[in-house]
C-alpha atoms as a PDB file:
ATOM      1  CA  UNK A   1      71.145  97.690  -3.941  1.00  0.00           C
ATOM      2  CA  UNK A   2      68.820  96.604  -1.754  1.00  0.00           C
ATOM      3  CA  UNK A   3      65.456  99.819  -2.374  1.00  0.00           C
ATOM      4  CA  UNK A   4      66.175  98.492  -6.087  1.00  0.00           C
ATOM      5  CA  UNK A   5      65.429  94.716  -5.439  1.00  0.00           C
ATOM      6  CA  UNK A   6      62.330  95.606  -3.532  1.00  0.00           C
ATOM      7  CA  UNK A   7      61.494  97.603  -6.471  1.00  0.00           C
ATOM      8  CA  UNK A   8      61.868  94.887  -8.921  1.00  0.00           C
ATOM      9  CA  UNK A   9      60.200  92.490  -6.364  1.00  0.00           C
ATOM     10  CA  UNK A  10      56.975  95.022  -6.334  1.00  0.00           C
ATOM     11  CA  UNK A  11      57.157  95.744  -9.634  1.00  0.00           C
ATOM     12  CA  UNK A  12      56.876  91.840 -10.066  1.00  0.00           C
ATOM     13  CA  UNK A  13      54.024  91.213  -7.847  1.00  0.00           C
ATOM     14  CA  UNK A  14      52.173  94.325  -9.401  1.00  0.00           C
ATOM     15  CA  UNK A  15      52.337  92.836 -12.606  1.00  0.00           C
ATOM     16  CA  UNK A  16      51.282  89.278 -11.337  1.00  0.00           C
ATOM     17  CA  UNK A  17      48.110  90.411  -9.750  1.00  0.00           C
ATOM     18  CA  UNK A  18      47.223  92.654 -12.826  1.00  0.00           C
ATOM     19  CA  UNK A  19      47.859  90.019 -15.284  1.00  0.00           C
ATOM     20  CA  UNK A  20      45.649  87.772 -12.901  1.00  0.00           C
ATOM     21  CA  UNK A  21      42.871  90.558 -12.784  1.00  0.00           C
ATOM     22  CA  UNK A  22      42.666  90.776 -16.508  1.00  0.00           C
ATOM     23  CA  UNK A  23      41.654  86.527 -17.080  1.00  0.00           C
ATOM     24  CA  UNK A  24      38.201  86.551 -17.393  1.00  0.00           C
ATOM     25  CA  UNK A  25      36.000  84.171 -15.103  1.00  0.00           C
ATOM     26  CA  UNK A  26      35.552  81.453 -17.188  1.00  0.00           C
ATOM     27  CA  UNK A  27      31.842  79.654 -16.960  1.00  0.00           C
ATOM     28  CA  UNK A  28      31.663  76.342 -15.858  1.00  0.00           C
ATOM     29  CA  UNK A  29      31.109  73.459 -17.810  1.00  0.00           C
ATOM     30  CA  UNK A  30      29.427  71.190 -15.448  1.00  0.00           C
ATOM     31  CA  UNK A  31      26.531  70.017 -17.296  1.00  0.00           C
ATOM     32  CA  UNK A  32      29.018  69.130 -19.763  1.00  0.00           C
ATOM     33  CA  UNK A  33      31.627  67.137 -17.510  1.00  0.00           C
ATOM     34  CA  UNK A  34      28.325  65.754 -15.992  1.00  0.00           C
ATOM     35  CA  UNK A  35      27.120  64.333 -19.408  1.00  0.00           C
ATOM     36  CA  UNK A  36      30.174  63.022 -20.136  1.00  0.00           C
ATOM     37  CA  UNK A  37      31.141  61.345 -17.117  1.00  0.00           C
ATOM     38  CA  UNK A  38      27.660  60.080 -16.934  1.00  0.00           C
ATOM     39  CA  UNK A  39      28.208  58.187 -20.741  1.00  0.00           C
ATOM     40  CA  UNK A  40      31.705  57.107 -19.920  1.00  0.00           C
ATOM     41  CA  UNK A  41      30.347  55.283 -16.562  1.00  0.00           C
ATOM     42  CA  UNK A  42      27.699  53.529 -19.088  1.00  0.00           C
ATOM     43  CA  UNK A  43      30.128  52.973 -21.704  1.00  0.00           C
ATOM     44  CA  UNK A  44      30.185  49.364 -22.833  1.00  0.00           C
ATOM     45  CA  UNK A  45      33.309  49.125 -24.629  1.00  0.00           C
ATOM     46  CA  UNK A  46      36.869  50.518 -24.326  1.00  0.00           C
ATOM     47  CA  UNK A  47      36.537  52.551 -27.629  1.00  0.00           C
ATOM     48  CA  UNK A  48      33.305  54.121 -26.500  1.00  0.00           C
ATOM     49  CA  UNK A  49      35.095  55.035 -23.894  1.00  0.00           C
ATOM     50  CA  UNK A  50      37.646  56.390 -25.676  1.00  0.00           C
ATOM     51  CA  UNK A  51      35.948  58.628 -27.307  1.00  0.00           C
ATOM     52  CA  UNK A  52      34.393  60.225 -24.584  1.00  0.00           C
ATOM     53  CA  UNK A  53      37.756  60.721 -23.033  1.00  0.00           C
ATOM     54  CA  UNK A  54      38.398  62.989 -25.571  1.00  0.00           C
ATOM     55  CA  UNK A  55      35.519  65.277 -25.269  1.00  0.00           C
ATOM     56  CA  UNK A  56      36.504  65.305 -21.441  1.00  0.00           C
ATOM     57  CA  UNK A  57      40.255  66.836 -22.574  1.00  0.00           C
ATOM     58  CA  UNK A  58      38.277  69.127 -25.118  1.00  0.00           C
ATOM     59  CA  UNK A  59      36.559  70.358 -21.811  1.00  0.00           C
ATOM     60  CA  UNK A  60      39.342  71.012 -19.866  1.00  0.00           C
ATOM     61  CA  UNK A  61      41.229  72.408 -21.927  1.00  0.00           C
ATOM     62  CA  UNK A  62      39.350  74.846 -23.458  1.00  0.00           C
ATOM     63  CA  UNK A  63      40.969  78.040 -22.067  1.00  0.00           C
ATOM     64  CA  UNK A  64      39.017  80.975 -20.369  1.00  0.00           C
ATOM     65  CA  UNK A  65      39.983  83.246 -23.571  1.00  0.00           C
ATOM     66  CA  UNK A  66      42.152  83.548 -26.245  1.00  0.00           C
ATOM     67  CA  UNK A  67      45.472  84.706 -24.773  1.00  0.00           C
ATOM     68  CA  UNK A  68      45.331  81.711 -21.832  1.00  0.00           C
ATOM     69  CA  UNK A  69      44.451  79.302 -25.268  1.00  0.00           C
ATOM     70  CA  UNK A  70      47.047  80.430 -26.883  1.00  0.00           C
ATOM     71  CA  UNK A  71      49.866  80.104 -23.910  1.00  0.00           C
ATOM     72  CA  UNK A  72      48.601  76.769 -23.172  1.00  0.00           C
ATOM     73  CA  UNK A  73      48.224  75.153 -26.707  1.00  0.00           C
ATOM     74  CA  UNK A  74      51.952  76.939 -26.411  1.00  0.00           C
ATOM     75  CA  UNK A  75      53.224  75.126 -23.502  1.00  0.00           C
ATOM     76  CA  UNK A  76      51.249  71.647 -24.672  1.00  0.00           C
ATOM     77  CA  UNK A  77      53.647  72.145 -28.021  1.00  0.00           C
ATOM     78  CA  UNK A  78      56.275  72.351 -26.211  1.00  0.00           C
ATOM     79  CA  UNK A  79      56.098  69.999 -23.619  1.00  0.00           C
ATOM     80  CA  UNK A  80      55.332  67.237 -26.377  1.00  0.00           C
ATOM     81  CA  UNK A  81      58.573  68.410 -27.975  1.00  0.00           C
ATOM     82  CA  UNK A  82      60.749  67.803 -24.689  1.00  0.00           C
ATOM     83  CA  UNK A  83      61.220  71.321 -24.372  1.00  0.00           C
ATOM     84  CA  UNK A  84      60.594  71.012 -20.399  1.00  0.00           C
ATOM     85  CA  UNK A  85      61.852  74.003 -19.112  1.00  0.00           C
ATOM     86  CA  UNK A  86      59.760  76.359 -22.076  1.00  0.00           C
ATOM     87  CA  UNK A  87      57.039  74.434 -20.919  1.00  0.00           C
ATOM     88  CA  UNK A  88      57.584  75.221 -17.381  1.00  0.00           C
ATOM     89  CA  UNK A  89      57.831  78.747 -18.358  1.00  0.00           C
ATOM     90  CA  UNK A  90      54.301  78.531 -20.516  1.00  0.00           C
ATOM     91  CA  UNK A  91      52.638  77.196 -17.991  1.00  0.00           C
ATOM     92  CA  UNK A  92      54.265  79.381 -14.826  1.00  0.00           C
ATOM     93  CA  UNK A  93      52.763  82.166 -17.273  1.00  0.00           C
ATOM     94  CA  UNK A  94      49.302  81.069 -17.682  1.00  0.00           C
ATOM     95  CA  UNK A  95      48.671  80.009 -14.003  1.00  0.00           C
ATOM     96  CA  UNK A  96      50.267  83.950 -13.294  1.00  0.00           C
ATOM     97  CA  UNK A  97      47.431  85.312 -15.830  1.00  0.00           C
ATOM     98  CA  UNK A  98      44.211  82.940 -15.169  1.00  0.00           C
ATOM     99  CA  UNK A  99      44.982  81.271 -11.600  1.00  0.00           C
ATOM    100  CA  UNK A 100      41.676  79.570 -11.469  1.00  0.00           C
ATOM    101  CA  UNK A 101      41.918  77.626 -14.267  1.00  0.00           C
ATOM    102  CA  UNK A 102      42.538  74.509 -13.728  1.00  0.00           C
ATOM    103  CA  UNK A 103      44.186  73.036 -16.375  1.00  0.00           C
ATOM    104  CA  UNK A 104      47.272  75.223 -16.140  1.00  0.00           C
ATOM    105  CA  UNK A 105      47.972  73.831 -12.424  1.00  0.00           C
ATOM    106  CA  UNK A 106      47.150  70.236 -14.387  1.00  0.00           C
ATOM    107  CA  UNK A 107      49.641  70.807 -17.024  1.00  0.00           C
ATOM    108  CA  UNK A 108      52.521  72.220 -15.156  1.00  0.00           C
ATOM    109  CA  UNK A 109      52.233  69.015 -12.447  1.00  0.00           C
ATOM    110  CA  UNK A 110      52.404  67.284 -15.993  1.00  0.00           C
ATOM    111  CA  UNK A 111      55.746  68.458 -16.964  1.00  0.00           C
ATOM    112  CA  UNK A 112      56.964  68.210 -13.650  1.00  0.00           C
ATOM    113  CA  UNK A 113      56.089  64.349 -13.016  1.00  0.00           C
ATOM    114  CA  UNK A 114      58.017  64.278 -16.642  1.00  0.00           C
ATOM    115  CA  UNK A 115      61.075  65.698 -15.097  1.00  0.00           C
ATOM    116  CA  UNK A 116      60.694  63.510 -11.772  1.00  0.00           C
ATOM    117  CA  UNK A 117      59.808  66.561  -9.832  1.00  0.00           C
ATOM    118  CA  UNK A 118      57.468  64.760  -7.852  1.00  0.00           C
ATOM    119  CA  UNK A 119      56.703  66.735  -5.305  1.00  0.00           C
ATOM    120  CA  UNK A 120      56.337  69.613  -7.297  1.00  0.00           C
ATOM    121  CA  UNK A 121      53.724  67.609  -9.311  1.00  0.00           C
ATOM    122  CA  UNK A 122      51.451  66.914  -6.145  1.00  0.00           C
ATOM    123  CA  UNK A 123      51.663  70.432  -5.315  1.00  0.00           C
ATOM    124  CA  UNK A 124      50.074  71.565  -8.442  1.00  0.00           C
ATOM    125  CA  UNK A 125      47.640  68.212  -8.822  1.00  0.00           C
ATOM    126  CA  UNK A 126      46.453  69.706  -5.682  1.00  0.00           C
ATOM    127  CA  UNK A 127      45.712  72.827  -6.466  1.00  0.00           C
ATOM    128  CA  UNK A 128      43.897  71.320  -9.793  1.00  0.00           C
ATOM    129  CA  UNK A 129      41.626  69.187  -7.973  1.00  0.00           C
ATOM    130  CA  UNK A 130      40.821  72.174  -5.426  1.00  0.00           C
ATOM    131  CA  UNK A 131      39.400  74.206  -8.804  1.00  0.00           C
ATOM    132  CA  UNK A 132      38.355  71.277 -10.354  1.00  0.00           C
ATOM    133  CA  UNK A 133      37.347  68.124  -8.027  1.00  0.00           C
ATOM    134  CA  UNK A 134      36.451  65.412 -11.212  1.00  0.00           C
ATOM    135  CA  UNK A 135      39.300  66.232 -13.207  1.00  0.00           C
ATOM    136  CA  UNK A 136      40.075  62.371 -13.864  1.00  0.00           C
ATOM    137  CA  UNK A 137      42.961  63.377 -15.422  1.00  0.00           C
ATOM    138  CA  UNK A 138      44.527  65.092 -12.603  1.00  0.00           C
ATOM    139  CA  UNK A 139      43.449  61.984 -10.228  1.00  0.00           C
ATOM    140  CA  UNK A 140      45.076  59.735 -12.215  1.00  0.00           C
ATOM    141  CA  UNK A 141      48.325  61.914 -12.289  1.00  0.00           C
ATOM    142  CA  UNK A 142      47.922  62.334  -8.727  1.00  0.00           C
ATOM    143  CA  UNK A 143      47.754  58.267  -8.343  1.00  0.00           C
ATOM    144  CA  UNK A 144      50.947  57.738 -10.566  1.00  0.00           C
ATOM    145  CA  UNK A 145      52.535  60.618  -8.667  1.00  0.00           C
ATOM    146  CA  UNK A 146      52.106  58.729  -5.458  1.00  0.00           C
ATOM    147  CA  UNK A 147      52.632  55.937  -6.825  1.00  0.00           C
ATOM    148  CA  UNK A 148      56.377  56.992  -7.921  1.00  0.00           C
ATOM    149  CA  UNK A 149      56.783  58.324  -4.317  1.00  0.00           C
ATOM    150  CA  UNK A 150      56.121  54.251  -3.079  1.00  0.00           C
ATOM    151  CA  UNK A 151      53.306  55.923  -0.979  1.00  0.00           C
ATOM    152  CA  UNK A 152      50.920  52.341  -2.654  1.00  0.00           C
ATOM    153  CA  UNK A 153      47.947  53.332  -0.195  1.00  0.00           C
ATOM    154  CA  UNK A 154      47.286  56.869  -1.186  1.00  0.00           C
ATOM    155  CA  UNK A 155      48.003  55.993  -4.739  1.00  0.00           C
ATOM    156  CA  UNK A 156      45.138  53.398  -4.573  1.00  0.00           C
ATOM    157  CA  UNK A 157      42.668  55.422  -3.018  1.00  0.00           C
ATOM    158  CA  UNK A 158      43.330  58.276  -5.581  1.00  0.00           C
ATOM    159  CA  UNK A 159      42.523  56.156  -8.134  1.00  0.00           C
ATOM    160  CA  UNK A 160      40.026  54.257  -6.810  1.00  0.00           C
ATOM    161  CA  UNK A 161      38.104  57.856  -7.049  1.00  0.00           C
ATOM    162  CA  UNK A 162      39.245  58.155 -10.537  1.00  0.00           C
ATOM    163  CA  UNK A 163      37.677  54.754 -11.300  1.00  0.00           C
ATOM    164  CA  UNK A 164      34.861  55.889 -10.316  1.00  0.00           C
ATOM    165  CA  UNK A 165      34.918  58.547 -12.521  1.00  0.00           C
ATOM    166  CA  UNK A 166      35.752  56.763 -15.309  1.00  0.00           C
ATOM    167  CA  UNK A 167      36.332  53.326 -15.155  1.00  0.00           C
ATOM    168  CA  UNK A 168      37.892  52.752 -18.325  1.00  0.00           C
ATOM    169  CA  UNK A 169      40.997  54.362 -17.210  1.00  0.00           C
ATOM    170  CA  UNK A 170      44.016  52.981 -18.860  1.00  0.00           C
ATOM    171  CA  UNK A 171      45.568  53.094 -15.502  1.00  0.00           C
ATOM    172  CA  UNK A 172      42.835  50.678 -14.115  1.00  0.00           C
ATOM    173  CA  UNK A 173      45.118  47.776 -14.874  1.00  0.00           C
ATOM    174  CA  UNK A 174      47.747  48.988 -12.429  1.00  0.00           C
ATOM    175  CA  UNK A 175      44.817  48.075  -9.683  1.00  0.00           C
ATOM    176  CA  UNK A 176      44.152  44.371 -11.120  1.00  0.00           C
ATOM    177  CA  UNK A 177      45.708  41.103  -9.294  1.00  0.00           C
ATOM    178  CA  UNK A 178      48.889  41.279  -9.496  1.00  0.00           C
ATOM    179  CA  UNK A 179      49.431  45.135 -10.356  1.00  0.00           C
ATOM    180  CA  UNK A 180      51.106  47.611  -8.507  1.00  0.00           C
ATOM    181  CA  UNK A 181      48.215  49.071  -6.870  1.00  0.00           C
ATOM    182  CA  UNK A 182      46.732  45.764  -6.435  1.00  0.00           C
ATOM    183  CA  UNK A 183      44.315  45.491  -3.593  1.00  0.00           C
ATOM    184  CA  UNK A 184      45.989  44.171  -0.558  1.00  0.00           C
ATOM    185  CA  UNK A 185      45.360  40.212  -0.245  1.00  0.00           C
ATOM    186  CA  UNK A 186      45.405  39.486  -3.908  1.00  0.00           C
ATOM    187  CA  UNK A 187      49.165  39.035  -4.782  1.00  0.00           C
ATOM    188  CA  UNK A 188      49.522  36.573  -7.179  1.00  0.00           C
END
């Protein structure tokens, strides 16, 4: 019994690292995040900003090629249909295939904070931000996270980045007087 687990546990890992070999390399789109962030900072309204918050989820989640696209626009569907665990399994799949990109790390923490897995969510926000330092959408998760984990401090400092990224961020209220994340001193 036990030659034909370590068979099925090779066999596993073989077929992990091959799938991984086969994702392309996907080209950076850093002149692109630059612009946008860049425009969002100078936005002057809310719905300007808006706007621009959508080209910045067009960027990151525009898949390496058209098997990750496909597994993730997969896994999106089915995590907005509450099917958690076919999510889980989508995304598990596309971070096996294309392990640098980013967005499958993102959306995986996604579904966990969803299902109150927490820690499981910090583990892959981590791993997002490591490919993908500005991903505003991953600091914000990562504040909320924390911020469901009553760790205030870290919560406030992740999003404090975040605001800089973008300060339109819905969750920028959570930092005004009286908020959650409130800076310490002005309680109401």
């Amino acid at each position: 019994m036990y030659p034909a687990i370590c068979l099925f546990v090779a066999s596993v890992v073989f077929s992990a690292t091959q799938a991984a070999a086969t994702c392309p390399v996907s080209e950076p789109q850093t002149e692109d995040l630059d612009r946008v962030i860049a425009r969002l900072q100078a936005a002057a309204t809310e719905g300007q900003a808006q706007a621009l918050n959508t080209q910045l989820w067009e960027i990151w989640t525009t898949a390496p090629d058209e098997r990750a696209q496909a597994i993730l626009d997969r896994g999106m569907r089915r995590r907005s249909g509450y099917d958690f665990l076919g999510a889980l399994a989508d995304f598990d799949a596309l971070i096996a295939y294309c392990p640098d990109y980013a967005e499958g790390w993102n959306q995986r923490a996604f579904v966990h904070f969803l299902t109150r897995d927490f820690e499981a969510a910090l583990v892959d926000l981590k791993q997002t931000l490591i490919l993908s330092p500005r991903h505003i959408g991953a600091l914000s998760g990562q504040a909320l996270t924390l911020m469901e984990l009553s760790r205030p401090d870290e919560a406030r400092t992740v999003l404090n980045t975040a605001l800089a990224l973008n300060p339109w961020l819905p969750e920028r209220h959570l930092m005004a007087p009286g908020g959650p994340l409130a800076p310490k001193g002005t309680d109401l």
